[in-house]
C-alpha atoms as a PDB file:
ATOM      1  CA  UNK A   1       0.000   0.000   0.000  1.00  0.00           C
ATOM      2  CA  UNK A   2       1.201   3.534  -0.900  1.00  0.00           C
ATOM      3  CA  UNK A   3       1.852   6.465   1.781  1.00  0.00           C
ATOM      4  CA  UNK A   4      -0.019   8.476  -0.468  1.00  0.00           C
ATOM      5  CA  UNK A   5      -3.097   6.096   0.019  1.00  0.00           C
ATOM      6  CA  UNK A   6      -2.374   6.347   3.927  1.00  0.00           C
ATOM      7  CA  UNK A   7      -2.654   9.893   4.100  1.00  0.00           C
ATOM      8  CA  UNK A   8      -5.639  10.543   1.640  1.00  0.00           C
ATOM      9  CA  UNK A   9      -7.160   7.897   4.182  1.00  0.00           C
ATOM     10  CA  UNK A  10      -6.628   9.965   6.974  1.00  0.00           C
ATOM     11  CA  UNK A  11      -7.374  12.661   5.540  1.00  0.00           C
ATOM     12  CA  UNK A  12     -10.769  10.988   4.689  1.00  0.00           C
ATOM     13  CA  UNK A  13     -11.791  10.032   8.107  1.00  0.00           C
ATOM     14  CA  UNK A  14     -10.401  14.009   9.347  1.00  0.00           C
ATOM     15  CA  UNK A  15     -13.728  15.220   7.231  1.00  0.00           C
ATOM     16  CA  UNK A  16     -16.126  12.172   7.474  1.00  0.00           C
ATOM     17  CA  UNK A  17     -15.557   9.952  10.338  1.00  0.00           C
ATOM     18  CA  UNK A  18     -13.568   7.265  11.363  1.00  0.00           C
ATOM     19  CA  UNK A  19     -15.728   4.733  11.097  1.00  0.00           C
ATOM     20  CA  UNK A  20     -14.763   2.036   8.412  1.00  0.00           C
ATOM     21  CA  UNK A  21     -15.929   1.591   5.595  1.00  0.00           C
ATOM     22  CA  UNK A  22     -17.407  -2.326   4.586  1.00  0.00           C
ATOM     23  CA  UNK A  23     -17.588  -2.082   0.783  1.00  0.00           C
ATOM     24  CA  UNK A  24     -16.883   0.267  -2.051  1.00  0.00           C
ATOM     25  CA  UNK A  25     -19.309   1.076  -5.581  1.00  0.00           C
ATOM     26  CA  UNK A  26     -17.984   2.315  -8.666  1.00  0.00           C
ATOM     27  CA  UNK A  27     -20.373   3.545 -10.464  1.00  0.00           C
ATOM     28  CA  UNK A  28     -20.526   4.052 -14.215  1.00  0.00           C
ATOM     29  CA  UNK A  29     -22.268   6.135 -16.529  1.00  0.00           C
ATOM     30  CA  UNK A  30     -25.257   7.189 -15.682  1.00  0.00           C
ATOM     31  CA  UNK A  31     -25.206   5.961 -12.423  1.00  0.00           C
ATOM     32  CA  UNK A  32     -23.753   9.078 -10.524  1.00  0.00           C
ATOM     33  CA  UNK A  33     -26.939  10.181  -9.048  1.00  0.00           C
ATOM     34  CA  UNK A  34     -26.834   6.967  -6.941  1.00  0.00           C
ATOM     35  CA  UNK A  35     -24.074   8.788  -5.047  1.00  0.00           C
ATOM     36  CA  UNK A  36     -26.200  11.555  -4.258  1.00  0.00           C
ATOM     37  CA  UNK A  37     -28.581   9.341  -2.073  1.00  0.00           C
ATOM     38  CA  UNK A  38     -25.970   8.302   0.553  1.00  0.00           C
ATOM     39  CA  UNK A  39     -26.376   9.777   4.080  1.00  0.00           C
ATOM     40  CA  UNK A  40     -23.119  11.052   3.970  1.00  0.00           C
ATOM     41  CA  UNK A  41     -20.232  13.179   2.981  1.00  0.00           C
ATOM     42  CA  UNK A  42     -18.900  14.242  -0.672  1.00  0.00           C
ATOM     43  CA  UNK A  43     -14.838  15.123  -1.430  1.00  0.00           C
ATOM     44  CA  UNK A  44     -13.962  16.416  -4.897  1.00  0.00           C
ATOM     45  CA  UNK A  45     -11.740  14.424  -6.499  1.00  0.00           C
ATOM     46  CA  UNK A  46      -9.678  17.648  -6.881  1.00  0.00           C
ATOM     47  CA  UNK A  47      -9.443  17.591  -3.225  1.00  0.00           C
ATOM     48  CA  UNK A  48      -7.645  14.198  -3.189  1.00  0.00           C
ATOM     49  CA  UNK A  49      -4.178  14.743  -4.239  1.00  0.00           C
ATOM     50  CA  UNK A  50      -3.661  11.783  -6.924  1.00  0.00           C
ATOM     51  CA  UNK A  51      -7.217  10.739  -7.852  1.00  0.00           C
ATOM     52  CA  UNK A  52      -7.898  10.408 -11.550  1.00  0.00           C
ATOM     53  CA  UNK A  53      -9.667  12.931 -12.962  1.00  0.00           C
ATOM     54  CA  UNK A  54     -12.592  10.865 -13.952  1.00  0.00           C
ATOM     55  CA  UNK A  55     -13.602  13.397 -17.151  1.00  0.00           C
ATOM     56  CA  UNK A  56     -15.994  11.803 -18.491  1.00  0.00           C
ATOM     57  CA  UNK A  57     -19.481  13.584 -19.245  1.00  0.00           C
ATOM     58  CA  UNK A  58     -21.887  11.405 -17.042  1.00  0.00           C
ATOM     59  CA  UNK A  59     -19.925  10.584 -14.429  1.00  0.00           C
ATOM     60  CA  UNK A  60     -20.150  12.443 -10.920  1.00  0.00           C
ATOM     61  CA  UNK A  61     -16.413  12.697  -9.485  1.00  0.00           C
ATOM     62  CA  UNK A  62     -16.760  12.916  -6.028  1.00  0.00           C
ATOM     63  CA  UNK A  63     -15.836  10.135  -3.096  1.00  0.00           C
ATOM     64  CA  UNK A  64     -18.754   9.783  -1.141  1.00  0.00           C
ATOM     65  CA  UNK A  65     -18.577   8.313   2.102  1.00  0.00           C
ATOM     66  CA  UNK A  66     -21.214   7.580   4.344  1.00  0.00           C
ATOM     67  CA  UNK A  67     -24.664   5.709   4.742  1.00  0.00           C
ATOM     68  CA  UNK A  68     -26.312   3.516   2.215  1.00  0.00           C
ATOM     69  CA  UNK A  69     -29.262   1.244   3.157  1.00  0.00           C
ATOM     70  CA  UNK A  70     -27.809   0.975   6.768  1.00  0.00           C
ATOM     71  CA  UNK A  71     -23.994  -0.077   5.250  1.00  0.00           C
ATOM     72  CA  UNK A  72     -21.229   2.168   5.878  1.00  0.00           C
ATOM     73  CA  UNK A  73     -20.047   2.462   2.554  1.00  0.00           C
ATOM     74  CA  UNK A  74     -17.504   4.471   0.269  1.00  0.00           C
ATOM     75  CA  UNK A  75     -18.794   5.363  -3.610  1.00  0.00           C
ATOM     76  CA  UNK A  76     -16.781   6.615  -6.472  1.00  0.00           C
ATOM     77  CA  UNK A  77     -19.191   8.776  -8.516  1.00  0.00           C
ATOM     78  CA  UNK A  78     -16.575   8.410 -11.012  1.00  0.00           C
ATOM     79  CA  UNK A  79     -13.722   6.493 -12.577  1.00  0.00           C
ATOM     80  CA  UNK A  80     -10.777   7.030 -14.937  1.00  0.00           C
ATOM     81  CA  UNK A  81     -10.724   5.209 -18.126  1.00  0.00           C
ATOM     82  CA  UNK A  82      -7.371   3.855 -19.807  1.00  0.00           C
ATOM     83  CA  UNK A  83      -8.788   5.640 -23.491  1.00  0.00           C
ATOM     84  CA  UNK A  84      -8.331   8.975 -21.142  1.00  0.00           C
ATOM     85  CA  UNK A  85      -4.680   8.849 -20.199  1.00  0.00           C
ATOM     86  CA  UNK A  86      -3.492   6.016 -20.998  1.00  0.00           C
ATOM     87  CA  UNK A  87      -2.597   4.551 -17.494  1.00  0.00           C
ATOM     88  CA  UNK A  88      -4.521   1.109 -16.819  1.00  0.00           C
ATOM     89  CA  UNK A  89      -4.114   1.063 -12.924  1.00  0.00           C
ATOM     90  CA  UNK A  90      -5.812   4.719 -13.225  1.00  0.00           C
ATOM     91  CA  UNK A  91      -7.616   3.649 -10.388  1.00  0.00           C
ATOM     92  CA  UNK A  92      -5.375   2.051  -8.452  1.00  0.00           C
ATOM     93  CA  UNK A  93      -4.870   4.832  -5.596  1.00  0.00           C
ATOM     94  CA  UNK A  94      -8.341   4.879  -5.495  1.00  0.00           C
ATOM     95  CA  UNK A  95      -8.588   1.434  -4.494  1.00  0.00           C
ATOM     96  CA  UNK A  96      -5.567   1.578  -2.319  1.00  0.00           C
ATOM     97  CA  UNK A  97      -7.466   4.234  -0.492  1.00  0.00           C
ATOM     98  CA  UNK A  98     -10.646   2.171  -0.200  1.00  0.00           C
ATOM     99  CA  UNK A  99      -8.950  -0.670   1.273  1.00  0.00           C
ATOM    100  CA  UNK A 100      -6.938   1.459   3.672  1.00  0.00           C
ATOM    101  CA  UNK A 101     -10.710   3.031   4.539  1.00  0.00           C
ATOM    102  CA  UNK A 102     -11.343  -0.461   5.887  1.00  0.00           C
ATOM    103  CA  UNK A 103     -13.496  -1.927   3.357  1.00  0.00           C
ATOM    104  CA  UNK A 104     -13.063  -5.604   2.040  1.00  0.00           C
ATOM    105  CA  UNK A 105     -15.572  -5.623  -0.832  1.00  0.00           C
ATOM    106  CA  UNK A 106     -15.745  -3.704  -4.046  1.00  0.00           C
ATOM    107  CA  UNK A 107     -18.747  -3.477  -6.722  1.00  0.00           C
ATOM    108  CA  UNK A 108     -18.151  -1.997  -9.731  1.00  0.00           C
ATOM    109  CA  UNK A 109     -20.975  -0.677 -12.546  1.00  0.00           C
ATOM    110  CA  UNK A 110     -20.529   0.046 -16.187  1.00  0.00           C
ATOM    111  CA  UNK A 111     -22.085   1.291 -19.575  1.00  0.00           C
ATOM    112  CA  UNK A 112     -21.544  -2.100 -22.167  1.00  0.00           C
ATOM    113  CA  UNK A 113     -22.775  -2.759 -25.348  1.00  0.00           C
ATOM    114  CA  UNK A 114     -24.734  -6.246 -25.483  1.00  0.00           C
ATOM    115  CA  UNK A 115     -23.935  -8.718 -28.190  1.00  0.00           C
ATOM    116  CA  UNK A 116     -27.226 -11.509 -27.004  1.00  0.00           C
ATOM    117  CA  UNK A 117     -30.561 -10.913 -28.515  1.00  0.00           C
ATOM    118  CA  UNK A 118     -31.942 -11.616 -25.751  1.00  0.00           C
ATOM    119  CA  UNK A 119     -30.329  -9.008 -23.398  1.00  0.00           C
ATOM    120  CA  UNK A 120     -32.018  -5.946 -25.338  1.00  0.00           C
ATOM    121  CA  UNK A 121     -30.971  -2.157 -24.236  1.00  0.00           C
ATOM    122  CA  UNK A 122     -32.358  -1.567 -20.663  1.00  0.00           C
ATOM    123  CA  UNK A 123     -31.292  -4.877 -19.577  1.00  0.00           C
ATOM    124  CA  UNK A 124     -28.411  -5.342 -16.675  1.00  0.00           C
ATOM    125  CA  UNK A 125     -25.959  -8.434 -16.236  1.00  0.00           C
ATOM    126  CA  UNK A 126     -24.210  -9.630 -13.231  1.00  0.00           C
ATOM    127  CA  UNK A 127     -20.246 -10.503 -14.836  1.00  0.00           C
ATOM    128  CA  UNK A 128     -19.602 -13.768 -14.415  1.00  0.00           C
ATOM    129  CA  UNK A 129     -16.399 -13.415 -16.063  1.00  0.00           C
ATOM    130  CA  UNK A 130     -14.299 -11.456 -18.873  1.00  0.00           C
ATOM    131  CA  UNK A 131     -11.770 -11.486 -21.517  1.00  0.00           C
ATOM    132  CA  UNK A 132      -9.511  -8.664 -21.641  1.00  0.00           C
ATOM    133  CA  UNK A 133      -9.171  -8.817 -24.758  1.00  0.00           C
ATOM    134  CA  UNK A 134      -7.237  -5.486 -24.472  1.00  0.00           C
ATOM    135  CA  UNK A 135      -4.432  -7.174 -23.687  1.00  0.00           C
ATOM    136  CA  UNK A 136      -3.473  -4.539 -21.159  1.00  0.00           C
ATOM    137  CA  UNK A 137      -3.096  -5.029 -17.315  1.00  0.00           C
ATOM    138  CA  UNK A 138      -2.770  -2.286 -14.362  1.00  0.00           C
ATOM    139  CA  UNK A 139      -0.554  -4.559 -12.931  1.00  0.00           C
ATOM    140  CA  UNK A 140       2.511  -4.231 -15.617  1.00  0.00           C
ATOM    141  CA  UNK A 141       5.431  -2.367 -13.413  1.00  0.00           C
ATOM    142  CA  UNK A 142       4.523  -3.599 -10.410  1.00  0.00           C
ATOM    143  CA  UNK A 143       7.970  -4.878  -9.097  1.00  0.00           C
ATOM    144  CA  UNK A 144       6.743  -7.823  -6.571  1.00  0.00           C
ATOM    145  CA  UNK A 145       5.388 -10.926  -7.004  1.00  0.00           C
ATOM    146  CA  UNK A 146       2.248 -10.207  -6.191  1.00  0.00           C
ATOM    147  CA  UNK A 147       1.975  -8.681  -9.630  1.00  0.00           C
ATOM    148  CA  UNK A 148       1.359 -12.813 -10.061  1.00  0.00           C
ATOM    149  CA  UNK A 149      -2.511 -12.983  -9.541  1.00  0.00           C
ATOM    150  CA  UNK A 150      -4.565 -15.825  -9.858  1.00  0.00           C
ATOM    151  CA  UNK A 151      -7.894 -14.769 -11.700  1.00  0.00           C
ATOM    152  CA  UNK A 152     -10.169 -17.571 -10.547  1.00  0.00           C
ATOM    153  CA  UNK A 153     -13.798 -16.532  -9.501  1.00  0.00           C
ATOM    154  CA  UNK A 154     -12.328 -13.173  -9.697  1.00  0.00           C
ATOM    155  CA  UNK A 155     -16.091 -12.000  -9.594  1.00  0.00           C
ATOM    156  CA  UNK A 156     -16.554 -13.396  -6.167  1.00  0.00           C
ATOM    157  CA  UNK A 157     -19.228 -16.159  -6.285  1.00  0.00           C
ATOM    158  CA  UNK A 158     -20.313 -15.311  -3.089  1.00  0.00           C
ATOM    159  CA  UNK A 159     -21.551 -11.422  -3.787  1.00  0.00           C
ATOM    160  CA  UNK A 160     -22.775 -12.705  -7.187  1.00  0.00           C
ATOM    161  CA  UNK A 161     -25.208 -15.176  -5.075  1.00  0.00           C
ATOM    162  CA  UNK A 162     -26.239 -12.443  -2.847  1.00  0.00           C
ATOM    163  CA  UNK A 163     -26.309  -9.865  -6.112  1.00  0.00           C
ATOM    164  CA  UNK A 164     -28.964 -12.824  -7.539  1.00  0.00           C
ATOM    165  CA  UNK A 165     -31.152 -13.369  -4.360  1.00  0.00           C
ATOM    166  CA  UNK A 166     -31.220  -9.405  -4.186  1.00  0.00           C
ATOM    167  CA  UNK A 167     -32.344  -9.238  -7.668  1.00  0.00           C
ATOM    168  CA  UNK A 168     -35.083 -12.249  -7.268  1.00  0.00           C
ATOM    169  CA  UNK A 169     -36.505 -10.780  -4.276  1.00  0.00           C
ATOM    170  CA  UNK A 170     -36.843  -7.312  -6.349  1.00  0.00           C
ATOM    171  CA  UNK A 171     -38.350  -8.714  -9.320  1.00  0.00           C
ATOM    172  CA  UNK A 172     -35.372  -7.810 -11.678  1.00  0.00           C
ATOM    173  CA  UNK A 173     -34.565  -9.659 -14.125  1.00  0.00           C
ATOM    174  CA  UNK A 174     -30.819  -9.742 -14.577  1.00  0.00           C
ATOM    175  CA  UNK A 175     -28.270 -11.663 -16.756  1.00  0.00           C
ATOM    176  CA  UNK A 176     -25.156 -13.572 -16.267  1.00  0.00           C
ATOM    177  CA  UNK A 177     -22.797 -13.285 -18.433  1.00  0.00           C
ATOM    178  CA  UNK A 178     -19.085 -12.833 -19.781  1.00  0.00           C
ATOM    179  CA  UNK A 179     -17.575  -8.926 -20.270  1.00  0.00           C
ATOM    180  CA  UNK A 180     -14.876  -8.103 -22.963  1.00  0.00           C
ATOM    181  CA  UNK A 181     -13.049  -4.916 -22.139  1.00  0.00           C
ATOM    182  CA  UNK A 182     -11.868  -3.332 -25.112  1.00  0.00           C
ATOM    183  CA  UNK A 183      -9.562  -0.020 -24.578  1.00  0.00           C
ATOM    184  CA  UNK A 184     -11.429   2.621 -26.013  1.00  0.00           C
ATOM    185  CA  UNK A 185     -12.596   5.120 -26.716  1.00  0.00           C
ATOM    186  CA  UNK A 186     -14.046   4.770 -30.065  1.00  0.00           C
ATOM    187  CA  UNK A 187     -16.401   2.197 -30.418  1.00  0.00           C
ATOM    188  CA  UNK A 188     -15.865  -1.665 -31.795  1.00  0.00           C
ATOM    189  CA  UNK A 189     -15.928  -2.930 -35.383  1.00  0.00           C
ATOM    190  CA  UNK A 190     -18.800  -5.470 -36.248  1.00  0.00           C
ATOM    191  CA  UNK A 191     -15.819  -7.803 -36.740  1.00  0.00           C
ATOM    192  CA  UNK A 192     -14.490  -7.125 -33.327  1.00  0.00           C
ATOM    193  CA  UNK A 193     -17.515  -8.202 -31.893  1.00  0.00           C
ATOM    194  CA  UNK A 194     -17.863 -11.128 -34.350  1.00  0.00           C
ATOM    195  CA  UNK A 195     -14.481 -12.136 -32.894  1.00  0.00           C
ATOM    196  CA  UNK A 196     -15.213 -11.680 -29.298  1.00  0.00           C
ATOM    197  CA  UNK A 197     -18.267 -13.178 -29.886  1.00  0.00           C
ATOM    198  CA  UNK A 198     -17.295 -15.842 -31.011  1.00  0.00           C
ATOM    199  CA  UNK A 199     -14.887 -16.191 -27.927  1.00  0.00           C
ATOM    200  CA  UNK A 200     -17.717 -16.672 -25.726  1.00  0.00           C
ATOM    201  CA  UNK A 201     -18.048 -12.892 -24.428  1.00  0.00           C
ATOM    202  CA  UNK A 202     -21.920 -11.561 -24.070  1.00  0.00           C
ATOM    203  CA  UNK A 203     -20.916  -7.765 -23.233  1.00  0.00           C
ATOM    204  CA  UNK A 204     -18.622  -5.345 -24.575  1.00  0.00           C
ATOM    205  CA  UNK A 205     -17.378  -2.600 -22.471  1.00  0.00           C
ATOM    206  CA  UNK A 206     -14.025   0.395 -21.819  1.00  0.00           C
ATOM    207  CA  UNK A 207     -13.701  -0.177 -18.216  1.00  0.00           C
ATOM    208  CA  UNK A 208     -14.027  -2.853 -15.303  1.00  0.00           C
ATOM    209  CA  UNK A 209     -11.303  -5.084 -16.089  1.00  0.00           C
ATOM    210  CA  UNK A 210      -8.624  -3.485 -14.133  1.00  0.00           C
ATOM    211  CA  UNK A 211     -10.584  -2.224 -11.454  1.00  0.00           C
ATOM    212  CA  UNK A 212     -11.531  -5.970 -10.591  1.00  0.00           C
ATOM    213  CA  UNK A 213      -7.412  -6.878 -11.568  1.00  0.00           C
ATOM    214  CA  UNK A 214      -7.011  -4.158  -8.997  1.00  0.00           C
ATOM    215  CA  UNK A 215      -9.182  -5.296  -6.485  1.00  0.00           C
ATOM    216  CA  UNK A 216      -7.749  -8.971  -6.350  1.00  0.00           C
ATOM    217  CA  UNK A 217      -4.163  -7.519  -6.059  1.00  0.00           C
ATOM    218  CA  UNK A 218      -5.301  -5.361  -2.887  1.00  0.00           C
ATOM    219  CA  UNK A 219      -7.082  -8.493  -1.800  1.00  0.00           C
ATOM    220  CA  UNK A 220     -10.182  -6.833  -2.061  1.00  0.00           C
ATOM    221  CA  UNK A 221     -13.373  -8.941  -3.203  1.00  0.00           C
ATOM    222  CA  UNK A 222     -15.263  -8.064  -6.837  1.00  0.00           C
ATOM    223  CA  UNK A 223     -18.120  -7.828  -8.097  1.00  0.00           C
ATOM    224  CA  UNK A 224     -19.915  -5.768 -10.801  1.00  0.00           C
ATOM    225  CA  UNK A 225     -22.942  -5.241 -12.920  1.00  0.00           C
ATOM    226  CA  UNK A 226     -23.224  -3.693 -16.298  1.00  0.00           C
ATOM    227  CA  UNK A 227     -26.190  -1.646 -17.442  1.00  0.00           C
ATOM    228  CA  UNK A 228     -27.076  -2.470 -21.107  1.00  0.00           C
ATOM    229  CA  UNK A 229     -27.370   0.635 -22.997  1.00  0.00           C
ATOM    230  CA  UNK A 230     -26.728  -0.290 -26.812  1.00  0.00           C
ATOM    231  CA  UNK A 231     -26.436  -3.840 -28.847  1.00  0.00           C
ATOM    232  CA  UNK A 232     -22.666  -4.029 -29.775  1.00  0.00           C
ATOM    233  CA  UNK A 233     -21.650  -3.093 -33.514  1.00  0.00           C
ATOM    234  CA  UNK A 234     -23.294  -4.815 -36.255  1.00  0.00           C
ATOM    235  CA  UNK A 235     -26.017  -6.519 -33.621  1.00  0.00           C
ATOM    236  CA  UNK A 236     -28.691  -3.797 -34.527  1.00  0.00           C
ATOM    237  CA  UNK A 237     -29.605  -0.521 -36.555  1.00  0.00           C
ATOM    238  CA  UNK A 238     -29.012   1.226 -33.599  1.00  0.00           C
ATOM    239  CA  UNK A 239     -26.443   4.809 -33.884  1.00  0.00           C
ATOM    240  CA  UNK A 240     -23.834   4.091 -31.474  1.00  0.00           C
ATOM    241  CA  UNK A 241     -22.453   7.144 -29.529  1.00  0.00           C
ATOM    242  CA  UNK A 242     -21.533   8.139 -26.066  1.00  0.00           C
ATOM    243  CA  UNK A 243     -24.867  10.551 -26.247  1.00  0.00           C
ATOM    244  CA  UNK A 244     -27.023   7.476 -27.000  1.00  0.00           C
ATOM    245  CA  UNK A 245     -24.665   5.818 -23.743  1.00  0.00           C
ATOM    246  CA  UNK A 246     -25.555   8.675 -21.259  1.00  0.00           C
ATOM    247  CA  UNK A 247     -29.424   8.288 -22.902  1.00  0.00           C
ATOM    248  CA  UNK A 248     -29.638   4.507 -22.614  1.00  0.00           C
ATOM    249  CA  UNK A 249     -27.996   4.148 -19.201  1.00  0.00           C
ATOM    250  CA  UNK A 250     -30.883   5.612 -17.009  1.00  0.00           C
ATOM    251  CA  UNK A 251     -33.584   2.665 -18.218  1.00  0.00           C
ATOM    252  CA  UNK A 252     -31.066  -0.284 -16.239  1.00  0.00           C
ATOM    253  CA  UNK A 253     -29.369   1.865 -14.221  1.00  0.00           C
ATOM    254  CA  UNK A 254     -33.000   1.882 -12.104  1.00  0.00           C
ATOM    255  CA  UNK A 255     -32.959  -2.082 -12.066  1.00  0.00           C
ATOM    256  CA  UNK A 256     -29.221  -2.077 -11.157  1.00  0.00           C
ATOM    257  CA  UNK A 257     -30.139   0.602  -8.194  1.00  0.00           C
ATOM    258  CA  UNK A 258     -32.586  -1.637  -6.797  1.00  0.00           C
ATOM    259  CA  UNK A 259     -30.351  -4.657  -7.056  1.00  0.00           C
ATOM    260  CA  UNK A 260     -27.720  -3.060  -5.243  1.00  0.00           C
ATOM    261  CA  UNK A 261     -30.379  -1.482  -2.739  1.00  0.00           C
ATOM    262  CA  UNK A 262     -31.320  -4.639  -1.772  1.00  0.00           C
ATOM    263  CA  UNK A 263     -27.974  -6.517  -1.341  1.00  0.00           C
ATOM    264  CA  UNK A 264     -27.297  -3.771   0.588  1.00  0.00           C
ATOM    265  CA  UNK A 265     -30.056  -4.072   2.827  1.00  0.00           C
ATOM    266  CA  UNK A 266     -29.060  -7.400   3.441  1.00  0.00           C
ATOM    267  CA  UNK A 267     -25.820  -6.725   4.272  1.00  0.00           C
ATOM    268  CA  UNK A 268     -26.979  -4.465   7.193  1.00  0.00           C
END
């Protein structure tokens, strides 16, 4: 762990409370107002000396830290994407931070594109797995051995089962399937998505991936959910843009907010 993630987590708890946190939410686009509904308190990013700058329209970059559904928990608003800078452990310090806050857990949301007829725009999916078919890793430069991760059930079977129940006792349907993370930004060819297809993927996405490589480095647990807010290139007549993203995301993000809701509540 960093010093610099030791003192942004002290300087954390100076503004909103020692009290630790139990698990952390990314959230993607669309899904910053979710951060607005925790009992609790905001920081900038720009307050945080290190944190990404998270500029993409639709996200909402602030740490929040405080009170959701009676867990104590900490939720990026926001996250860096590798298309923005070029860094793929962008959100590494984040995480560092999280796990220095105390927490043990991490969920993570995204935008992705859906390549299954039968998981139309509006749907969500629980990851199962993914393919980063990037072939990119936050982990290259790291100079121990614990760069050396073992990626079994790196979307930890146990949240997924609780994610599920949560979701049955809501009446949401939600998917399970496997996410591709492609770099980004500009959207995949129809052949891409032939190819990754093809590979056994059922989402497409620019982000995730090495949050949950990340997460399993700091010995954090993972889990995340993707809102459906396109079909991926050459599935449908549909214009593909990061407007039609930001337009698409609110219709799941509203099943994913109960989902999480509810796990939450059962965490409690």
């Amino acid at each position: 762990m960093s010093k610099n993630a030791k003192a942004l987590a002290d300087q954390i708890r100076g503004i909103a409370g020692d009290a630790p946190v139990q698990i952390g939410l990314i959230l993607g686009s669309g899904l910053g107002h979710i951060a607005d509904t925790v009992d609790g308190v905001a920081i900038p990013y720009g307050d945080l000396p290190g944190f990404p700058h998270a500029g993409v329209s639709g996200h909402n970059p602030n740490l929040v830290i405080g009170d959701l559904e009676g867990v104590r928990v900490a939720v990026f608003g926001g996250r860096a994407h590798y298309y923005e800078n070029g860094k793929a452990d962008a959100m590494r310090l984040p995480l560092e931070v999280l796990r220095e806050l105390g927490a043990d857990r991490v969920i993570a949301t995204n935008a992705a594109g859906s390549m299954q007829a039968d998981m139309p725009t509006g749907s969500i999916m629980c990851l199962s797995d993914h393919i980063n078919f990037s072939g990119l890793n936050p982990l290259i430069g790291e100079p121990t051995d614990a760069r050396f991760v073992p990626m079994k059930d790196a979307y930890d079977p146990e949240i997924r089962a609780a994610l599920r129940k949560a979701a049955d006792t809501a009446d949401v349907e939600m998917a399970d399937g496997i996410y591709a993370w492609y770099s980004g930004p500009s959207f995949e060819t129809p052949a891409e998505i032939r190819a990754i297809k093809l590979l056994g993927a059922d989402a497409v996405g620019m982000s995730t991936v090495p949050e949950v490589i990340l997460a399993r480095f700091l010995g954090l647990k993972a889990a995340a959910i993707s809102t459906i807010t396109n079909m991926a290139a050459g599935m449908s007549d549909e214009n593909i843009s990061h407007e039609h993203t930001k337009a698409m995301a609110p219709i799941g993000a509203a099943k994913l907010e109960k989902v999480l809701r509810g796990y939450l509540k059962a965490q409690a």
